[in-house]
C-alpha atoms as a PDB file:
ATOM      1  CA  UNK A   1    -176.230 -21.687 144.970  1.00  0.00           C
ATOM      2  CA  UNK A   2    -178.899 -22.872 142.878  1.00  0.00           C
ATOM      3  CA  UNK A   3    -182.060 -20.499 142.236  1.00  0.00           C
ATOM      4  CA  UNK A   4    -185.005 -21.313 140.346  1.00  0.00           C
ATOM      5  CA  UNK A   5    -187.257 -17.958 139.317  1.00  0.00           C
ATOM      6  CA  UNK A   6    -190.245 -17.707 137.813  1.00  0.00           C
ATOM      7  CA  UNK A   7    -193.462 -15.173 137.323  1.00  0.00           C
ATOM      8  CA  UNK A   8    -196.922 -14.838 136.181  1.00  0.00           C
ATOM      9  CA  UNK A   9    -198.106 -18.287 136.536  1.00  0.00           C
ATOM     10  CA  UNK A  10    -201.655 -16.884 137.003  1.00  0.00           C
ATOM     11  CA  UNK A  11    -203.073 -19.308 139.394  1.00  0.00           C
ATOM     12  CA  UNK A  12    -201.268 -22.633 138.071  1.00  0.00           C
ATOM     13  CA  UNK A  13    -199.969 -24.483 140.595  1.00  0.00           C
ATOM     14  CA  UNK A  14    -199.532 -27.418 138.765  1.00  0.00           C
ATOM     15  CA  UNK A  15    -197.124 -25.370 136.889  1.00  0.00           C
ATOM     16  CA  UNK A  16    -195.414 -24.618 139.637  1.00  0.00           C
ATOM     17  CA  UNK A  17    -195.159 -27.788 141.337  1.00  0.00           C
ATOM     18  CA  UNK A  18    -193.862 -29.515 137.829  1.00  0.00           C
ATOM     19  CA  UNK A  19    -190.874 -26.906 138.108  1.00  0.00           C
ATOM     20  CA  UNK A  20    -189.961 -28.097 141.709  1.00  0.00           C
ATOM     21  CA  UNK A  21    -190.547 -31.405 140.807  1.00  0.00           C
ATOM     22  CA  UNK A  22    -188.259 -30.715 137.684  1.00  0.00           C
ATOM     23  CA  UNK A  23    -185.222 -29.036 140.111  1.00  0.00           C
ATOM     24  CA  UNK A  24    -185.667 -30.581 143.430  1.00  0.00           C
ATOM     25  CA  UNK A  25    -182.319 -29.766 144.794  1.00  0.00           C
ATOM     26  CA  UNK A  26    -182.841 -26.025 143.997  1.00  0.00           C
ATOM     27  CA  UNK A  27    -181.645 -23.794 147.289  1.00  0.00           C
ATOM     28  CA  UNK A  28    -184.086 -21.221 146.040  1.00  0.00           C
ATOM     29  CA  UNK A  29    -187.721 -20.710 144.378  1.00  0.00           C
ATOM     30  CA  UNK A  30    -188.321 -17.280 143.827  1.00  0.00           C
ATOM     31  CA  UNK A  31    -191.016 -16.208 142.007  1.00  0.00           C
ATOM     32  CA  UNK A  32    -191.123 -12.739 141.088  1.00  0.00           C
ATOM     33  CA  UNK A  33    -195.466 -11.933 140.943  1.00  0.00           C
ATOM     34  CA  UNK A  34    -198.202 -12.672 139.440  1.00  0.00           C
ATOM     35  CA  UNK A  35    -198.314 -16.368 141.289  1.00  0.00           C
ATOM     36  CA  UNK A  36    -202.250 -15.988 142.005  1.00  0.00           C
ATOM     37  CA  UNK A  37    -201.675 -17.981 144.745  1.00  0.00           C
ATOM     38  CA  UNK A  38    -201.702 -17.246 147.996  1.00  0.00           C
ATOM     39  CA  UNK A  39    -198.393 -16.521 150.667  1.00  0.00           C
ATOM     40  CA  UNK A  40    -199.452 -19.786 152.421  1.00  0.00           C
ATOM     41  CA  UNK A  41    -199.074 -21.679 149.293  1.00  0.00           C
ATOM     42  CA  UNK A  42    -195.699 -20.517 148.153  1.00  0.00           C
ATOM     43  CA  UNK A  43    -194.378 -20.419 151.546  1.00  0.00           C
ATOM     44  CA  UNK A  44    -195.577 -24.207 152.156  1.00  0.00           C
ATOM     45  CA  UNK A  45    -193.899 -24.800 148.646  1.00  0.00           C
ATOM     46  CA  UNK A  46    -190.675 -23.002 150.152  1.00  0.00           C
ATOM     47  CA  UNK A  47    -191.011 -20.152 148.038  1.00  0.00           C
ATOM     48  CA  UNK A  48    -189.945 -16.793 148.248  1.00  0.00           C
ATOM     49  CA  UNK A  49    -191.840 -14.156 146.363  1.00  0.00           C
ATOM     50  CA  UNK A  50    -192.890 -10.390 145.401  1.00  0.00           C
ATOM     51  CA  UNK A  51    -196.296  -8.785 144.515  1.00  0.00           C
ATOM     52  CA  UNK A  52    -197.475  -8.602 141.276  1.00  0.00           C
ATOM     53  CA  UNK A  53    -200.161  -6.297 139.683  1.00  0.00           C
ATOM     54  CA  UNK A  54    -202.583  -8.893 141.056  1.00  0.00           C
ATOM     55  CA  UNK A  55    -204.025  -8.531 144.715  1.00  0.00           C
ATOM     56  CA  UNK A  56    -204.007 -12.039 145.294  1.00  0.00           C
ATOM     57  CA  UNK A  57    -200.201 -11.524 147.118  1.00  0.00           C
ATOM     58  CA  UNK A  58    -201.147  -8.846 149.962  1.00  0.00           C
ATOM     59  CA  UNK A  59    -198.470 -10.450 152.162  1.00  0.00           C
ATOM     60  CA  UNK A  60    -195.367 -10.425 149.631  1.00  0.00           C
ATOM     61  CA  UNK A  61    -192.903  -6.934 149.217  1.00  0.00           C
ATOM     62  CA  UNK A  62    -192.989  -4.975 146.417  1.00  0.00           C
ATOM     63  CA  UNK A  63    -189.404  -5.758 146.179  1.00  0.00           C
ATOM     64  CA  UNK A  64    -186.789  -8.201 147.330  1.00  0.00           C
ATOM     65  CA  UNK A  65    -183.082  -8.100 147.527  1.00  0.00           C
ATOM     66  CA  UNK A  66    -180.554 -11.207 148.332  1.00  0.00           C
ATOM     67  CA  UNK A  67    -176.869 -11.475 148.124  1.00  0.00           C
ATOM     68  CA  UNK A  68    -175.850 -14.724 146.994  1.00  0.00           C
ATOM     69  CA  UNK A  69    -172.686 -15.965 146.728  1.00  0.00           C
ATOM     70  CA  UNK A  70    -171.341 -12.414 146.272  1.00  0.00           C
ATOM     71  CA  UNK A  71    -173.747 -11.699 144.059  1.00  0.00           C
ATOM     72  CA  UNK A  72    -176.164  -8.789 144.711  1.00  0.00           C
ATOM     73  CA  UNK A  73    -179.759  -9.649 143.317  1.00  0.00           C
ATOM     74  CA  UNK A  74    -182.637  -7.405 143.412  1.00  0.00           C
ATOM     75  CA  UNK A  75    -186.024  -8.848 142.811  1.00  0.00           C
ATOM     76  CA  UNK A  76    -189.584  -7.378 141.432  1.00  0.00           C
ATOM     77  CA  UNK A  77    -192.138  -7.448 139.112  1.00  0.00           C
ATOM     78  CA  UNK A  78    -191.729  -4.579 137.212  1.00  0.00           C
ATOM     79  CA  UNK A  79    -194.874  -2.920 136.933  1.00  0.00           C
ATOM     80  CA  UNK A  80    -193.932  -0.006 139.213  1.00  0.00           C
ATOM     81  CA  UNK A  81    -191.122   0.540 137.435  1.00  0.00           C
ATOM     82  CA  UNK A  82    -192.951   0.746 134.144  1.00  0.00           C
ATOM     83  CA  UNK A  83    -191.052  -2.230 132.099  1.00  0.00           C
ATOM     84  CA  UNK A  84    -193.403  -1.928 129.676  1.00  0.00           C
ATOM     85  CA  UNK A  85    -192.293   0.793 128.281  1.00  0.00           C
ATOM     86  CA  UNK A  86    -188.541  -0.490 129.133  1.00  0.00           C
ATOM     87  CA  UNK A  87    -186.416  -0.445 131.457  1.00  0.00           C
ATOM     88  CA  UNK A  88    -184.923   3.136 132.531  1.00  0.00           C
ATOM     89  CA  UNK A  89    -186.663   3.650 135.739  1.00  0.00           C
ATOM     90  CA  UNK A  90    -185.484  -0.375 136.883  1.00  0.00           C
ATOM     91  CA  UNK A  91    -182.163   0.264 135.543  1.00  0.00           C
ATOM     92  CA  UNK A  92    -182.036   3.962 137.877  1.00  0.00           C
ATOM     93  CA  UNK A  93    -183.317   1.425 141.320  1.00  0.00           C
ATOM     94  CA  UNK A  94    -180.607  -0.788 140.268  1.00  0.00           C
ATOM     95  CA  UNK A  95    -178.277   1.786 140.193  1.00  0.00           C
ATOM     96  CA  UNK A  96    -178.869   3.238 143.540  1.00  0.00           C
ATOM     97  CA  UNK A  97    -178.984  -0.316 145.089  1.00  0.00           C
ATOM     98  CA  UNK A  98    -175.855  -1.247 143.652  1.00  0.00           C
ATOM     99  CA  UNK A  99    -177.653  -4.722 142.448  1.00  0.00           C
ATOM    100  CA  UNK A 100    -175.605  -6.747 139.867  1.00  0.00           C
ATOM    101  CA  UNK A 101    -178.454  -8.736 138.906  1.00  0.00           C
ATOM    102  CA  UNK A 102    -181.823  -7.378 138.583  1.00  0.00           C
ATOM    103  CA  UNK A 103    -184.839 -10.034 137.700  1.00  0.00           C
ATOM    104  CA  UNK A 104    -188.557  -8.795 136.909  1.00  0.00           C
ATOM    105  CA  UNK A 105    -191.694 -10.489 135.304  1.00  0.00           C
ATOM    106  CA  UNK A 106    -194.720  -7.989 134.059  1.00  0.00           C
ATOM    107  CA  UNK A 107    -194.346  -8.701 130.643  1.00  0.00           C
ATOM    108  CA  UNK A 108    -195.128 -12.130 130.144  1.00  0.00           C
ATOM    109  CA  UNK A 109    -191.091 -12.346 127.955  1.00  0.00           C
ATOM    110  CA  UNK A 110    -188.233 -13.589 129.202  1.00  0.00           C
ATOM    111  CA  UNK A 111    -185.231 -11.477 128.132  1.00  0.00           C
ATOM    112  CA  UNK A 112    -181.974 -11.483 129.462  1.00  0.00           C
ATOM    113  CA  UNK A 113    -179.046  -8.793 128.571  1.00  0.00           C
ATOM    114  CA  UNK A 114    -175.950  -6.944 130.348  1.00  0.00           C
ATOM    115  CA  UNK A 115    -176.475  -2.968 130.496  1.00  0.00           C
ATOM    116  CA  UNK A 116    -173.846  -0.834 132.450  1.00  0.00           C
ATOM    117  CA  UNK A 117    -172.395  -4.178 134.318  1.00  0.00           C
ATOM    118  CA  UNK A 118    -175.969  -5.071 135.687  1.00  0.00           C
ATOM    119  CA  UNK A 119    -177.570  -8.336 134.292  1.00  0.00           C
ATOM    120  CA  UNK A 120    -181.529  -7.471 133.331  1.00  0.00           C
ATOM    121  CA  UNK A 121    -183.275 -10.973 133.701  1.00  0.00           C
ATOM    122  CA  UNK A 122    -186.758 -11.824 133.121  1.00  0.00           C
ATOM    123  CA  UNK A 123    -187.591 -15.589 133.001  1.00  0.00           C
ATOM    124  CA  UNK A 124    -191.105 -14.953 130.652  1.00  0.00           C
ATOM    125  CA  UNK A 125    -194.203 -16.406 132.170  1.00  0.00           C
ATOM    126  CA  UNK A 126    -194.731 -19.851 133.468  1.00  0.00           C
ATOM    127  CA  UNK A 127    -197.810 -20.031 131.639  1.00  0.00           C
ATOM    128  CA  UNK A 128    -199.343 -17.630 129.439  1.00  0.00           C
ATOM    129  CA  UNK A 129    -195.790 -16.156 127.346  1.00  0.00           C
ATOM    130  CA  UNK A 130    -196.702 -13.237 124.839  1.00  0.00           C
ATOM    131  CA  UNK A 131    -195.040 -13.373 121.314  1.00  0.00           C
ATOM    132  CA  UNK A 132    -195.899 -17.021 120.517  1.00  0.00           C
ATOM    133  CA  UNK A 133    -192.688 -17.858 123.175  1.00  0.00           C
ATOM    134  CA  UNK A 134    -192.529 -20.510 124.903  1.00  0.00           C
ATOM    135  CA  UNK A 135    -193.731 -20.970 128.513  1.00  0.00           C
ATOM    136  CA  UNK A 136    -190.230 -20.497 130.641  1.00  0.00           C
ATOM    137  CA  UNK A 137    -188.292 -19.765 133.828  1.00  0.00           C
ATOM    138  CA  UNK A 138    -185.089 -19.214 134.525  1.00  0.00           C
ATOM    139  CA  UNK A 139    -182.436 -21.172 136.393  1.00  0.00           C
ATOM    140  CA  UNK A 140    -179.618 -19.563 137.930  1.00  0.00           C
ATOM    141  CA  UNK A 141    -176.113 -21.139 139.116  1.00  0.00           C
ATOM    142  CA  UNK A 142    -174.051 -18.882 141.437  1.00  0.00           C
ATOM    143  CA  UNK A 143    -170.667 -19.144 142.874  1.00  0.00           C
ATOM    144  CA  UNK A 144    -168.355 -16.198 144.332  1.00  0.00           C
ATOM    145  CA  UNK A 145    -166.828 -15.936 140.911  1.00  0.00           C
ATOM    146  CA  UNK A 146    -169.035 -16.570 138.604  1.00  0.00           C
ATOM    147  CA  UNK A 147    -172.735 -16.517 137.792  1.00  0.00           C
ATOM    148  CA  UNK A 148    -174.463 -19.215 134.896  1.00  0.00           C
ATOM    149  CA  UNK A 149    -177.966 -18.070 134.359  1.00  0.00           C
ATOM    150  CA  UNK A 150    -180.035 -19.980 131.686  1.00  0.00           C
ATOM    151  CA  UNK A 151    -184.005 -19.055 130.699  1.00  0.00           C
ATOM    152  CA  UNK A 152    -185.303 -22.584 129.394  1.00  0.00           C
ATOM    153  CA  UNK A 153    -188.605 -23.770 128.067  1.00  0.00           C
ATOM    154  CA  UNK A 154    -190.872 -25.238 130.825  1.00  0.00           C
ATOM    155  CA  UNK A 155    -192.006 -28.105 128.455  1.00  0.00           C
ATOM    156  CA  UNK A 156    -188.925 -29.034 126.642  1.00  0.00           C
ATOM    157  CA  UNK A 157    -186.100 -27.945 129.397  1.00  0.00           C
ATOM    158  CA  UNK A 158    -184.244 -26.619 126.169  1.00  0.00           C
ATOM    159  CA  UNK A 159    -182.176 -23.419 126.635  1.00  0.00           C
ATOM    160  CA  UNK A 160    -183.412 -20.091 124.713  1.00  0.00           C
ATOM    161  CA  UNK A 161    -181.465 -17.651 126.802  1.00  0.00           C
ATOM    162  CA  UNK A 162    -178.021 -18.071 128.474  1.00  0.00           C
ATOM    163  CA  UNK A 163    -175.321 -16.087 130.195  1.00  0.00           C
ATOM    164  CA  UNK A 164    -172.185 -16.205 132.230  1.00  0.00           C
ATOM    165  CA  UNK A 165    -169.697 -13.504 133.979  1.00  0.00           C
ATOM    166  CA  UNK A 166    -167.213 -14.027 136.193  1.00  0.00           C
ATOM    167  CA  UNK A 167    -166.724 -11.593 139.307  1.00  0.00           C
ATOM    168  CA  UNK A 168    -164.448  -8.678 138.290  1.00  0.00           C
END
């Protein structure tokens, strides 16, 4: 399965549609808030999605969950669960879920670490990245026995995070 996730684009589709354009073969969009765009507009676009902080997405869950491959993901945006100020109350949800991979946006920087067996994955912003990072998204490559997820610069395509695991 091939998964392309993204967040806080902030009302640029053309962002978005240069991402699909750049993975056309993905099996899944997901974006994970902050889209500005309408439910219609993703969903037309084939995109799955969760609210952000922004009430532009009344139609979209607060959270999402998806087993792929094996793989148990649980999606959000984070600001309910207070990533800002890191990641304790995510990594508790995560816990009681029994998720393996947990992605979130909020924060506008893409990070991507192993705590405890559960992969923490935010793909930055599509847009407007804090820190002087680059604008990114993350592209994810599952099988049952493995998972290859990469964060990579939107303009360049270059890698600046990767990780694999196989299936214990």
């Amino acid at each position: 399965m091939k998964i392309i996730l993204f967040s806080d684009n902030h009302r640029d589709k053309e962002a978005v549609l240069e991402l699909i354009k750049m993975y056309p073969s993905a099996d899944r969009y997901i974006s994970l808030g902050d889209s500005e765009m309408t439910e219609s507009e993703l969903s037309m676009l084939n995109i799955y999605g969760v609210k952000g902080n922004y009430p532009f997405e009344p139609k979209f869950p607060d959270d999402l969950s998806f087993t792929f491959d094996d793989w148990d993901f649980f999606f959000t945006h984070g600001h309910k669960y207070g990533v800002k100020n890191g990641l304790s109350r995510l990594y508790e949800v995560s816990k009681s879920l029994n998720s393996e991979i947990v992605c979130f946006g909020h924060t506008h920087v893409a990070f991507l670490e192993e705590m405890d067996d559960i992969i923490f994955l935010n793909p930055g912003s599509l847009t407007f990245p804090k820190r002087f990072e680059p604008t990114s998204f993350a592209y994810i490559e599952t099988s049952p026995n493995l998972i290859d997820i990469k964060i990579l610069d939107l303009k360049t395509n270059k890698v600046i995070f990767s990780f694999k695991k196989k299936k214990r």
